[in-house]
PDB file of N, CA and C in Angstrom:
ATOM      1  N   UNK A   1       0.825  -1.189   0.000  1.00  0.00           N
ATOM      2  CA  UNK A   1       0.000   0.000   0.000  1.00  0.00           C
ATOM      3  C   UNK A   1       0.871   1.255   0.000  1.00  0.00           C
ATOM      4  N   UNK A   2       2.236   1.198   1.159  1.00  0.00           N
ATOM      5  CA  UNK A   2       2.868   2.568   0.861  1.00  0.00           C
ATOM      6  C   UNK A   2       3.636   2.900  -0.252  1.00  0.00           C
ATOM      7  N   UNK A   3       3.901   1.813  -1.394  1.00  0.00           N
ATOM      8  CA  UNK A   3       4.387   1.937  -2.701  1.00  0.00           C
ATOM      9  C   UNK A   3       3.332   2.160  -3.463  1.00  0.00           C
ATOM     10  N   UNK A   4       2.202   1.860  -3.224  1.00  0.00           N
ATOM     11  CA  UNK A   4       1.351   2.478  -4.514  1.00  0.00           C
ATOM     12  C   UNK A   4       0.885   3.986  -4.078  1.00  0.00           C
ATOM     13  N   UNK A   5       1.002   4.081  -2.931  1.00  0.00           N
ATOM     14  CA  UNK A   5       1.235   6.071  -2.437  1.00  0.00           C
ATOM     15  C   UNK A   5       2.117   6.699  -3.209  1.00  0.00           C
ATOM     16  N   UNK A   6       3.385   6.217  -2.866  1.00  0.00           N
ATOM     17  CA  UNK A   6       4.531   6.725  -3.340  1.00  0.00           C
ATOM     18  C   UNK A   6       4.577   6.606  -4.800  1.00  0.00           C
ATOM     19  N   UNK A   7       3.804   5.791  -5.578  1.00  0.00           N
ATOM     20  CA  UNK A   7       4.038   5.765  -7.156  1.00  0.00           C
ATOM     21  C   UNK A   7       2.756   6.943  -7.284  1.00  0.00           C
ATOM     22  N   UNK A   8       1.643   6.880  -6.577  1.00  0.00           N
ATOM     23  CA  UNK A   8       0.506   7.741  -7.193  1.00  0.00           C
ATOM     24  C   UNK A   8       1.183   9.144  -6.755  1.00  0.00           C
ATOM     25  N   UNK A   9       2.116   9.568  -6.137  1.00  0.00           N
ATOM     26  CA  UNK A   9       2.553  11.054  -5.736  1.00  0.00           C
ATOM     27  C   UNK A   9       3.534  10.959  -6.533  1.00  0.00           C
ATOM     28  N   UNK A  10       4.156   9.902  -7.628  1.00  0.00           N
ATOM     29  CA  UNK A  10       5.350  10.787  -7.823  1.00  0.00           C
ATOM     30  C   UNK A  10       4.650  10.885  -9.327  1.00  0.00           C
ATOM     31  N   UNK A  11       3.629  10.321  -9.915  1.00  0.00           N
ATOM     32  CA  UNK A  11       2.923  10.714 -11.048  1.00  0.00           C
ATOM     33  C   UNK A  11       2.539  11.671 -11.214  1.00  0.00           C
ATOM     34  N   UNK A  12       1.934  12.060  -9.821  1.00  0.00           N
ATOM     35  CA  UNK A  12       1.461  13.701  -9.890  1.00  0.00           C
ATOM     36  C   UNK A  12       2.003  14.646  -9.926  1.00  0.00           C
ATOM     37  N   UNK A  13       2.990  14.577  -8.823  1.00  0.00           N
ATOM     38  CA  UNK A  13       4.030  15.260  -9.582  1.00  0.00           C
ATOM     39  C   UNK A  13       4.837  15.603 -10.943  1.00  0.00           C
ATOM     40  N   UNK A  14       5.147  14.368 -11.547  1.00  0.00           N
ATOM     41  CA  UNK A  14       5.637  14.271 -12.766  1.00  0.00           C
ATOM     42  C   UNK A  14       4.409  15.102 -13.763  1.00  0.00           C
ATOM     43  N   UNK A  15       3.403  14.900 -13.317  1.00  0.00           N
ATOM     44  CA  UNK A  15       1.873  15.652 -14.483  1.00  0.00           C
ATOM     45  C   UNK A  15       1.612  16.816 -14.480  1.00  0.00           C
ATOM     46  N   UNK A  16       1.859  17.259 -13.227  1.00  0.00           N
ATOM     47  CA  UNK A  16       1.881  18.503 -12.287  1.00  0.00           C
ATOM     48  C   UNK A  16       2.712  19.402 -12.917  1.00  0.00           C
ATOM     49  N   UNK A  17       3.758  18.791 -13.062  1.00  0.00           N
ATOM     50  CA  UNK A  17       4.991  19.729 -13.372  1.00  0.00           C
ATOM     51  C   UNK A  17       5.387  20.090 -14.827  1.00  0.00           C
ATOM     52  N   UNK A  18       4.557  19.441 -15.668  1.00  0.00           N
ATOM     53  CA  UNK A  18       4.749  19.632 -17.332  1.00  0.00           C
ATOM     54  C   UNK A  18       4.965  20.781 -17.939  1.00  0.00           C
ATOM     55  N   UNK A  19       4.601  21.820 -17.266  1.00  0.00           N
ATOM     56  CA  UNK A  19       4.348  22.893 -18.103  1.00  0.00           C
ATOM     57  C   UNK A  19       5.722  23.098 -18.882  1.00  0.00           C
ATOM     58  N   UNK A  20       5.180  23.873 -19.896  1.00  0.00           N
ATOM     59  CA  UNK A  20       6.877  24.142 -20.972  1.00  0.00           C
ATOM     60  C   UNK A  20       6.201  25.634 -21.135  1.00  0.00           C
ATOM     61  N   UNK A  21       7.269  26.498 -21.071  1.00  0.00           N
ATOM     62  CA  UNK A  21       6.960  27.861 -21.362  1.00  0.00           C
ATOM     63  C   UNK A  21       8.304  28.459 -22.261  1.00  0.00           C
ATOM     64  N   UNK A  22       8.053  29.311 -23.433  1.00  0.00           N
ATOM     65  CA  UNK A  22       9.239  29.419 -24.382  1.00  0.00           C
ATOM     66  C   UNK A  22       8.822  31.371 -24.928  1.00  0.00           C
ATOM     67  N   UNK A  23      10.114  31.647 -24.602  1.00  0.00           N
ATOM     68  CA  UNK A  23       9.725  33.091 -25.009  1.00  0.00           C
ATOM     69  C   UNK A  23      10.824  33.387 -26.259  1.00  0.00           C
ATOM     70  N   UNK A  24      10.617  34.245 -26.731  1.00  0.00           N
ATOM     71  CA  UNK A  24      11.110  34.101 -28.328  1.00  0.00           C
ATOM     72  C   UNK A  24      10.811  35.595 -28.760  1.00  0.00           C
ATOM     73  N   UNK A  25      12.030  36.277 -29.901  1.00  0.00           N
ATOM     74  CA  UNK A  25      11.659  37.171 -30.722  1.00  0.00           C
ATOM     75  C   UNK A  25      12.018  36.657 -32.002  1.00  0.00           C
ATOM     76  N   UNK A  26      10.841  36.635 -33.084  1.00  0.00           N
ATOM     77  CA  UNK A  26      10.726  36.073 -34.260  1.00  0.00           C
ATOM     78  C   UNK A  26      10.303  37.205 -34.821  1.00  0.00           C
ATOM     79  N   UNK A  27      10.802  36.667 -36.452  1.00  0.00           N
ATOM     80  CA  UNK A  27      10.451  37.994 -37.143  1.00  0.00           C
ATOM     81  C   UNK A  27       9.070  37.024 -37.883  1.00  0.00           C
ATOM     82  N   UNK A  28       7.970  37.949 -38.358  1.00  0.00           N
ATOM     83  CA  UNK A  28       7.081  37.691 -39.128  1.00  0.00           C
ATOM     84  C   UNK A  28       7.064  38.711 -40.658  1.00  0.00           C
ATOM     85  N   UNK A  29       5.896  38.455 -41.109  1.00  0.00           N
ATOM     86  CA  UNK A  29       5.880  38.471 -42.521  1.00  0.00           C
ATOM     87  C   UNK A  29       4.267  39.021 -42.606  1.00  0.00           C
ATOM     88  N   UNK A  30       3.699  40.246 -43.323  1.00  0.00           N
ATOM     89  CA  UNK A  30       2.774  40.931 -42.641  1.00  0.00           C
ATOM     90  C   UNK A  30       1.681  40.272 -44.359  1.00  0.00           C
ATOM     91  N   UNK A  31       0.831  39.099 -44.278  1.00  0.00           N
ATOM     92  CA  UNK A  31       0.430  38.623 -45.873  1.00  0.00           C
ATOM     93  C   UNK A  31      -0.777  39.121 -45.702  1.00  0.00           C
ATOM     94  N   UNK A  32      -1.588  39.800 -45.049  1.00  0.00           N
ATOM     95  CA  UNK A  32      -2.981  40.238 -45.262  1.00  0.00           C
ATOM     96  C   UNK A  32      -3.994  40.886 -44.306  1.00  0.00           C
ATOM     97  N   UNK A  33      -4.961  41.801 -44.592  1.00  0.00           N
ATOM     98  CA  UNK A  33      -5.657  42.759 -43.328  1.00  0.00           C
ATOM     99  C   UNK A  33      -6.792  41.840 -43.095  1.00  0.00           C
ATOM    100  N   UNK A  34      -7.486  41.808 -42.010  1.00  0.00           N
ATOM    101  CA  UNK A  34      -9.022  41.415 -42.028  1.00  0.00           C
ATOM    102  C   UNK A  34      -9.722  42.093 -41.359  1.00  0.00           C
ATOM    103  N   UNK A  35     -10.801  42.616 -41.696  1.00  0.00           N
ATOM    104  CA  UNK A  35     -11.703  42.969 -41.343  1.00  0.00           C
ATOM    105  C   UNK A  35     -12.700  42.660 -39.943  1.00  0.00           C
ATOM    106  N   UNK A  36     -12.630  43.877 -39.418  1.00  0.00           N
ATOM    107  CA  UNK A  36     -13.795  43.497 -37.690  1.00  0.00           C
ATOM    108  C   UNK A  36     -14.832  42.623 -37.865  1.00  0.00           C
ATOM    109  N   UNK A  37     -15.100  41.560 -37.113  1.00  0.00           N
ATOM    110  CA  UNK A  37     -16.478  40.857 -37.404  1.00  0.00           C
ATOM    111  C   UNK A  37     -16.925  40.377 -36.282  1.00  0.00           C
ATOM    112  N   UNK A  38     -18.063  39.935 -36.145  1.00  0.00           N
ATOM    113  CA  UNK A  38     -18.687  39.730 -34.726  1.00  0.00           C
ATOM    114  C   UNK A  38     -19.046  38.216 -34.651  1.00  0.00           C
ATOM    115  N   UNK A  39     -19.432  37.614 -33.780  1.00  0.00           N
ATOM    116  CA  UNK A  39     -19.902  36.296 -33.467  1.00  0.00           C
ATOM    117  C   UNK A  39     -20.569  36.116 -32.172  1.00  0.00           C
ATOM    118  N   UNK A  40     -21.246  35.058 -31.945  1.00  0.00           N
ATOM    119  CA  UNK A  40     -22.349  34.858 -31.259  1.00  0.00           C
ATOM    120  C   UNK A  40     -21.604  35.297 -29.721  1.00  0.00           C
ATOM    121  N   UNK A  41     -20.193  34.787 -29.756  1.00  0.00           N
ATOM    122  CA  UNK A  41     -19.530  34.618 -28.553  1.00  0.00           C
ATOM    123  C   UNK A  41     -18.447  35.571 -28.160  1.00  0.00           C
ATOM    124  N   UNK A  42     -18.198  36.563 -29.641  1.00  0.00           N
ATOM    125  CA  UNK A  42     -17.355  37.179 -29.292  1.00  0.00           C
ATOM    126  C   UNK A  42     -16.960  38.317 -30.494  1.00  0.00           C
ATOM    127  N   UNK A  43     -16.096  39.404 -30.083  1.00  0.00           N
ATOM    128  CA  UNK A  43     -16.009  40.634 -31.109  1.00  0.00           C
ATOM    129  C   UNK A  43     -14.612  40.470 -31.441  1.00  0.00           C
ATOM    130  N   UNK A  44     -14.318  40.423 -33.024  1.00  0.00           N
ATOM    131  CA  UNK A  44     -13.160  40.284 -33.388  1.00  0.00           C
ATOM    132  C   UNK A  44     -12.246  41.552 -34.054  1.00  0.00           C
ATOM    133  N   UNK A  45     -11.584  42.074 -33.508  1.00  0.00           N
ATOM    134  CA  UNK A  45     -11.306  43.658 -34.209  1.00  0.00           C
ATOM    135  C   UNK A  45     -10.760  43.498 -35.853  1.00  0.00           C
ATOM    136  N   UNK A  46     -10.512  44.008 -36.316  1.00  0.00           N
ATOM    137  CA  UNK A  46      -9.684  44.578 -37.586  1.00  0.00           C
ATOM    138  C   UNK A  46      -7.963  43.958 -37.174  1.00  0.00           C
ATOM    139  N   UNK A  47      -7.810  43.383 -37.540  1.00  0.00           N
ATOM    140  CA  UNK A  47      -6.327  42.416 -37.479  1.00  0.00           C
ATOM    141  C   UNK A  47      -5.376  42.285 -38.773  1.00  0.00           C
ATOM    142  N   UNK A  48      -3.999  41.818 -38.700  1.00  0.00           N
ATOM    143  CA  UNK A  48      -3.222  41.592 -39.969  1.00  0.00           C
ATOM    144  C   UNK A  48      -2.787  39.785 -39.314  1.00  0.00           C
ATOM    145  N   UNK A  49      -2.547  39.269 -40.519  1.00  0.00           N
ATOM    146  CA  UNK A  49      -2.108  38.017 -40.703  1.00  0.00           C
ATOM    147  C   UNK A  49      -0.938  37.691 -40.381  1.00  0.00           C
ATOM    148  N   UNK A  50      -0.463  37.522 -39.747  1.00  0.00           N
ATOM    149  CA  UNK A  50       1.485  37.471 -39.910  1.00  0.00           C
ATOM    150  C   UNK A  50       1.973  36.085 -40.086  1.00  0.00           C
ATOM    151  N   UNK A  51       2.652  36.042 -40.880  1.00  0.00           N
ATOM    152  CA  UNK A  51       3.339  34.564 -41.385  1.00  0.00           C
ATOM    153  C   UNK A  51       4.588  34.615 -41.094  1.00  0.00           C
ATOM    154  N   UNK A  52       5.682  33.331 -40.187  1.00  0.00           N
ATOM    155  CA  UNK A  52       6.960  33.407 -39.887  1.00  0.00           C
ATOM    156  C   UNK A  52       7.610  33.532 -40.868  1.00  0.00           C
ATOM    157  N   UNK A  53       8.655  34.121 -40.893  1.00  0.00           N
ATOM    158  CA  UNK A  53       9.129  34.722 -41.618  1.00  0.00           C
ATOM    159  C   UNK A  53      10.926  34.150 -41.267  1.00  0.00           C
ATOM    160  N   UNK A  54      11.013  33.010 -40.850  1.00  0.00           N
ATOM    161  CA  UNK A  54      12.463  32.659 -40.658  1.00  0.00           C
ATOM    162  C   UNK A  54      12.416  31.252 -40.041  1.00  0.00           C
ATOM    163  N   UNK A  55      13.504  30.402 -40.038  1.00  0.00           N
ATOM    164  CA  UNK A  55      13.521  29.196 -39.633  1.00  0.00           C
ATOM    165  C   UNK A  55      12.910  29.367 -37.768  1.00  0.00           C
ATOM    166  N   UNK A  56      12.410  28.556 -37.075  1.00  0.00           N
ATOM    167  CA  UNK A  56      12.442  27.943 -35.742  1.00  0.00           C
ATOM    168  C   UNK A  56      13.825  27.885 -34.728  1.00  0.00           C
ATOM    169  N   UNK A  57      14.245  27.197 -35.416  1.00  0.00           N
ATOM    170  CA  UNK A  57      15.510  26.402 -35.009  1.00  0.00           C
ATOM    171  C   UNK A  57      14.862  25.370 -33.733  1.00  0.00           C
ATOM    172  N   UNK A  58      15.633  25.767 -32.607  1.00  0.00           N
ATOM    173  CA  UNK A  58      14.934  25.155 -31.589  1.00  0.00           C
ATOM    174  C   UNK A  58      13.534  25.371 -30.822  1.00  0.00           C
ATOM    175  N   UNK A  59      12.824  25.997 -31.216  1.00  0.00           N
ATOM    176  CA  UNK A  59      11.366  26.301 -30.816  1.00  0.00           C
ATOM    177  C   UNK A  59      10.858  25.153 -31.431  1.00  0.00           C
ATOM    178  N   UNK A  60      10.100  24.482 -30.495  1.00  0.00           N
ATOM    179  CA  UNK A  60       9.233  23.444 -30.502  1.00  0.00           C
ATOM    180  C   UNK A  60       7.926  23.205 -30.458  1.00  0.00           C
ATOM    181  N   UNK A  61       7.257  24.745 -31.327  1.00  0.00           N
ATOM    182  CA  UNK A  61       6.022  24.671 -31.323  1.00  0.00           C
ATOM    183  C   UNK A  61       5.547  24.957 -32.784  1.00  0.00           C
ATOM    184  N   UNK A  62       4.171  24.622 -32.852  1.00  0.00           N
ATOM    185  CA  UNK A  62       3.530  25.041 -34.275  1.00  0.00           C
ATOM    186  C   UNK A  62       3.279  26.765 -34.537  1.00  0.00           C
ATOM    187  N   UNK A  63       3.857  27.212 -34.817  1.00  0.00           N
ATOM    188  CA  UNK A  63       3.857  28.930 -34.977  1.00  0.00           C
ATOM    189  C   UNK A  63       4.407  29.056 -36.761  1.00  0.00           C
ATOM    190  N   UNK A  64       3.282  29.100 -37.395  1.00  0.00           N
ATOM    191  CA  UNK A  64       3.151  29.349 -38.739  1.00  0.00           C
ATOM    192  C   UNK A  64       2.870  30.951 -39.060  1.00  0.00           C
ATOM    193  N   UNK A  65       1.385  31.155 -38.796  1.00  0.00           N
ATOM    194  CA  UNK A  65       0.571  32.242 -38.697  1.00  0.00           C
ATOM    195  C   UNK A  65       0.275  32.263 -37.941  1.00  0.00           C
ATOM    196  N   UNK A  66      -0.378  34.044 -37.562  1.00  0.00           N
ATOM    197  CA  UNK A  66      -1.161  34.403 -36.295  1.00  0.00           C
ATOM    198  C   UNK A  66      -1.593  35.602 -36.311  1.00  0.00           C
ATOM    199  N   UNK A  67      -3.114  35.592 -36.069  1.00  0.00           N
ATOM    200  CA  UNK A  67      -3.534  36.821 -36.910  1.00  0.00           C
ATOM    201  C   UNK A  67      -3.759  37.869 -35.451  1.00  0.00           C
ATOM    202  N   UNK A  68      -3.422  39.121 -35.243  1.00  0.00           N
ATOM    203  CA  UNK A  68      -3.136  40.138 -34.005  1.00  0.00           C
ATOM    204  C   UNK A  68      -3.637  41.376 -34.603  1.00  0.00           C
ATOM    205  N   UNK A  69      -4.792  42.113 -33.778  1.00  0.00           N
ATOM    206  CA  UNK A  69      -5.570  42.885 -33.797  1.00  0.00           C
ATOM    207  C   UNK A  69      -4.226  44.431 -34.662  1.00  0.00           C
ATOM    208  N   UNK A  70      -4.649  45.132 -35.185  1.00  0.00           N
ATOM    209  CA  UNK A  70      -4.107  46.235 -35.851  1.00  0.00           C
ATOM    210  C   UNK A  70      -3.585  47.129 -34.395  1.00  0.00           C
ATOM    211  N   UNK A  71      -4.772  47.290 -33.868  1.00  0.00           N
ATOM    212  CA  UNK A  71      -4.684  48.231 -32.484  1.00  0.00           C
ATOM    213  C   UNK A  71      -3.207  47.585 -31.398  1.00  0.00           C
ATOM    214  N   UNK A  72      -2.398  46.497 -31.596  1.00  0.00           N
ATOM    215  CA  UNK A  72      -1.378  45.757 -31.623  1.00  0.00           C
ATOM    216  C   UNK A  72      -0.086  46.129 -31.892  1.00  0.00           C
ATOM    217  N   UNK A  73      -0.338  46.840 -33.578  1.00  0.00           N
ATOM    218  CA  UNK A  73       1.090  46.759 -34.512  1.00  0.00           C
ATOM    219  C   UNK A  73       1.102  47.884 -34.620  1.00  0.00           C
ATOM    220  N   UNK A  74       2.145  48.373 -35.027  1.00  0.00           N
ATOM    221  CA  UNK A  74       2.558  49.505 -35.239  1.00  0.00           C
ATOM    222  C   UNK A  74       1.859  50.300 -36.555  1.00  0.00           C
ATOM    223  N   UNK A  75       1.636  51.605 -36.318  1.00  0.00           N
ATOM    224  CA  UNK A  75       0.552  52.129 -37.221  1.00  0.00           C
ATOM    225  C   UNK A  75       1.487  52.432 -38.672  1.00  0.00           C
ATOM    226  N   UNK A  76       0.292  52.055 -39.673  1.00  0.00           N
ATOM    227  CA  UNK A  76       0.665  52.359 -41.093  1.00  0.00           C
ATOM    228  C   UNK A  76       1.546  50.716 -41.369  1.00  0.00           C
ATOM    229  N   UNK A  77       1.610  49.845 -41.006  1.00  0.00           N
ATOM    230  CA  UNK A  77       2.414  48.658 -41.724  1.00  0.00           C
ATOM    231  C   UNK A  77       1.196  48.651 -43.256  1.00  0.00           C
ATOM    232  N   UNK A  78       2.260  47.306 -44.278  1.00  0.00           N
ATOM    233  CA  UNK A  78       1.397  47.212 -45.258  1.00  0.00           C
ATOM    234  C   UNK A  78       1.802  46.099 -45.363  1.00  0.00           C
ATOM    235  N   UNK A  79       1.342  45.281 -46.601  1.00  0.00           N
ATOM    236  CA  UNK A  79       1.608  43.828 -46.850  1.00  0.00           C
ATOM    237  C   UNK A  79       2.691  43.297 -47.347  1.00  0.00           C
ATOM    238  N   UNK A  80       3.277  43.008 -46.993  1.00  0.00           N
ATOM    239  CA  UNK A  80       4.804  42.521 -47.115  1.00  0.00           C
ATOM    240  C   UNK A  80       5.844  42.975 -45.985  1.00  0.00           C
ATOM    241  N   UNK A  81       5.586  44.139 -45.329  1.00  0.00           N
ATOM    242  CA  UNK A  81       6.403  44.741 -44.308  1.00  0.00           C
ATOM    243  C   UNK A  81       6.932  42.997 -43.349  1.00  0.00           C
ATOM    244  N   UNK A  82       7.719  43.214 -42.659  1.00  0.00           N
ATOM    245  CA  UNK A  82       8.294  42.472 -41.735  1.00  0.00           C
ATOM    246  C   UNK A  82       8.585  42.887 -40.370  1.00  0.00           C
ATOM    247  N   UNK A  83       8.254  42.415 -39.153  1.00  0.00           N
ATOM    248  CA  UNK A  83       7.764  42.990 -37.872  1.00  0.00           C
ATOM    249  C   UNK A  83       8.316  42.074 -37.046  1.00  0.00           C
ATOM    250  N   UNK A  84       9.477  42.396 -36.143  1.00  0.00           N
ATOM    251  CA  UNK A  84      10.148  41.372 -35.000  1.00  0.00           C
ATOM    252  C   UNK A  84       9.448  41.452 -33.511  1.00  0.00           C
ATOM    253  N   UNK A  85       8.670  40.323 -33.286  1.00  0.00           N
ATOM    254  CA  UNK A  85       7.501  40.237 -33.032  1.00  0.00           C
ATOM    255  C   UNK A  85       7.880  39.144 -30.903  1.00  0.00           C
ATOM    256  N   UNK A  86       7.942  39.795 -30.221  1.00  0.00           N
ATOM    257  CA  UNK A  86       7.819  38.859 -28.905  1.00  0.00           C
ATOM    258  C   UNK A  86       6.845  38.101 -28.663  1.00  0.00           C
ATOM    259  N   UNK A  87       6.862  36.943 -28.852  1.00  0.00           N
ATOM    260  CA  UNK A  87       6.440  35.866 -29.058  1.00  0.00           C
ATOM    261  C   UNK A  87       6.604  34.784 -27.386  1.00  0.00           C
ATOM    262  N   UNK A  88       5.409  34.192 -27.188  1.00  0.00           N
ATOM    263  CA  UNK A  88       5.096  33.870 -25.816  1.00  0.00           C
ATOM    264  C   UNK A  88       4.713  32.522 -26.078  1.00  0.00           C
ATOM    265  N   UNK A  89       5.162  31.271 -25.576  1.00  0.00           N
ATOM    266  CA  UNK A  89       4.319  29.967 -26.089  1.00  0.00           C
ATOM    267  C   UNK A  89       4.585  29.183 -24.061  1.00  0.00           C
ATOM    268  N   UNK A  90       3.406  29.134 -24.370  1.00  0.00           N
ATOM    269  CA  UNK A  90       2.995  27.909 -22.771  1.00  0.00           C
ATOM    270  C   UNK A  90       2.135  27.323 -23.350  1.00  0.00           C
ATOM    271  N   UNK A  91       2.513  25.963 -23.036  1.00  0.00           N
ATOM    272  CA  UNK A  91       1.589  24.500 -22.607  1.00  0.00           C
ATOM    273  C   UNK A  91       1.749  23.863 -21.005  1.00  0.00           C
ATOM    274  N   UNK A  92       0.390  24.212 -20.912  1.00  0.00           N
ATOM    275  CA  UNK A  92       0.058  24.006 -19.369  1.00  0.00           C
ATOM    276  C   UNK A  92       0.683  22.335 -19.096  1.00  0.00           C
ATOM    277  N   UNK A  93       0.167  21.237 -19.796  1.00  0.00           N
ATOM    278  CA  UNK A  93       0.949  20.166 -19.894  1.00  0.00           C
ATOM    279  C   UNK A  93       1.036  19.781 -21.091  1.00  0.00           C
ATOM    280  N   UNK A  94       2.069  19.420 -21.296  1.00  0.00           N
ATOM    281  CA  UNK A  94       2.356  19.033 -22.529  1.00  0.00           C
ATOM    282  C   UNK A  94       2.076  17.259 -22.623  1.00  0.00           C
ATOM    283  N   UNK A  95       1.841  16.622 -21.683  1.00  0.00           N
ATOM    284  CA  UNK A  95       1.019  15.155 -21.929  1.00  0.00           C
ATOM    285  C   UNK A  95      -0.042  15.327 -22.216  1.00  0.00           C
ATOM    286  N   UNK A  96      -1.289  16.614 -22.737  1.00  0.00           N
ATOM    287  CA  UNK A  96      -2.245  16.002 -23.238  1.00  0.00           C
ATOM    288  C   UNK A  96      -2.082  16.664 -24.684  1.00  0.00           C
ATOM    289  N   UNK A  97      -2.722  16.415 -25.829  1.00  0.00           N
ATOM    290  CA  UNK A  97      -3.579  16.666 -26.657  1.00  0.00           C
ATOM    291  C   UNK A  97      -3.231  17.941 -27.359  1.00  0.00           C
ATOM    292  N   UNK A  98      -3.180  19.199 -26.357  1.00  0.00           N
ATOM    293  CA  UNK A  98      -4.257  20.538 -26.750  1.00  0.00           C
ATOM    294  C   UNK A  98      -2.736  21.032 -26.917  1.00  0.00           C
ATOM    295  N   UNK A  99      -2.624  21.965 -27.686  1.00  0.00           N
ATOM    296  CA  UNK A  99      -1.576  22.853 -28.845  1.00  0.00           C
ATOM    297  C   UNK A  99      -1.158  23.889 -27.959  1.00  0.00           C
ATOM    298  N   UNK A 100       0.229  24.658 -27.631  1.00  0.00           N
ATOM    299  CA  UNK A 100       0.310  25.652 -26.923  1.00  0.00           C
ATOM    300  C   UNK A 100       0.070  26.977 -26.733  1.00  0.00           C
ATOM    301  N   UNK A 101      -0.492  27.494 -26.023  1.00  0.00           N
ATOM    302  CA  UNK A 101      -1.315  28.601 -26.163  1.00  0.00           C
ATOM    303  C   UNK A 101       0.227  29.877 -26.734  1.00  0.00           C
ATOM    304  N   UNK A 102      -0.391  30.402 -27.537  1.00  0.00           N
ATOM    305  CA  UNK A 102       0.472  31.383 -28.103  1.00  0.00           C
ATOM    306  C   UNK A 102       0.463  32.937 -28.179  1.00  0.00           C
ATOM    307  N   UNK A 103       1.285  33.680 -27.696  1.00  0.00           N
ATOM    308  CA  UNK A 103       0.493  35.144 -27.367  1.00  0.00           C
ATOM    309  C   UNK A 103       1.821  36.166 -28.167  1.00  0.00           C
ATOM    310  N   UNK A 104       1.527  37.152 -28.867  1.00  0.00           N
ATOM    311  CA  UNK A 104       2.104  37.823 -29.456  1.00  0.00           C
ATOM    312  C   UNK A 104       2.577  39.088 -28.435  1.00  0.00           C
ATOM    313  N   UNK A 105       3.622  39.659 -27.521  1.00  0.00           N
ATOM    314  CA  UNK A 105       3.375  40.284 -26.633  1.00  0.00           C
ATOM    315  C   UNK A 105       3.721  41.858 -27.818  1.00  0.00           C
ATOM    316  N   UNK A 106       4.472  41.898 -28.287  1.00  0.00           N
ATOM    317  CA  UNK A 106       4.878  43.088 -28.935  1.00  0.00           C
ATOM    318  C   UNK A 106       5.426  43.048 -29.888  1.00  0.00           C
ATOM    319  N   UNK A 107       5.435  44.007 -31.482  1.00  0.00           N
ATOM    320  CA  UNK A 107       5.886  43.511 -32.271  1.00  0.00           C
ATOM    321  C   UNK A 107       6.404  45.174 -32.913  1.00  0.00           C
ATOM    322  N   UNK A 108       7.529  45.023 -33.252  1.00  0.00           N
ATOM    323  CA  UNK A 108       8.263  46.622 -33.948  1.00  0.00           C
ATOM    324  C   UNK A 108       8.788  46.399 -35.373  1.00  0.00           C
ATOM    325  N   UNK A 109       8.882  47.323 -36.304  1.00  0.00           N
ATOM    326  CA  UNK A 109       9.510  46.839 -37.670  1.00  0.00           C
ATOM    327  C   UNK A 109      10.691  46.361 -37.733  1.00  0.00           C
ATOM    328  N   UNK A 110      11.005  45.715 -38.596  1.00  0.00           N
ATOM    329  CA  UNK A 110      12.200  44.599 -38.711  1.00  0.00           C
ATOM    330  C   UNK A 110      13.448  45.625 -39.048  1.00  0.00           C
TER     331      UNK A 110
END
């Protein structure tokens, strides 16, 4: 009985403790505007598209695109501009499933 304690606490621990958090300045690639639109659940402002714009290397997450409100970027960009962008990635645990949450903290021209 006190080994299956000791195995169920050190699992939890081990599950407990997953989180991966990765901070990063990447440059992006500015491919398109979109337009404000609304939904049942929520208000989406006027945003640009940004596409990476350089290898990963060791970043170990899916960060392709990511589309970030205008009110965000620096005023007057256009399509093609390039924007070195602080970049935020946590996965609460990385044993399940769900993709790491990704947050754009600030982004200035390249």
């Amino acid at each position: 009985m006190k080994r299956l304690v000791i195995a169920l606490l050190a699992l939890g621990f081990l599950t407990s403790g997953c989180a991966v958090d990765q901070d990063a300045e990447l440059t992006f690639k500015v491919v398109r505007f979109t337009e404000a639109f609304d939904t049942s659940v929520a208000h989406h402002p006027a945003g640009a598209v940004l596409e990476i714009d350089e290898e990963l290397g060791s970043w170990d997450i899916s960060v392709d695109r990511e589309s970030v409100a205008l009110d965000r970027l620096p005023a007057g960009i256009e399509i093609g501009d390039r924007l070195v962008c602080q970049v935020r990635s946590y996965d609460k645990n990385w044993l399940d499933s769900l993709k790491a949450e990704i947050t754009m903290e600030s982004c200035t021209p390249a």
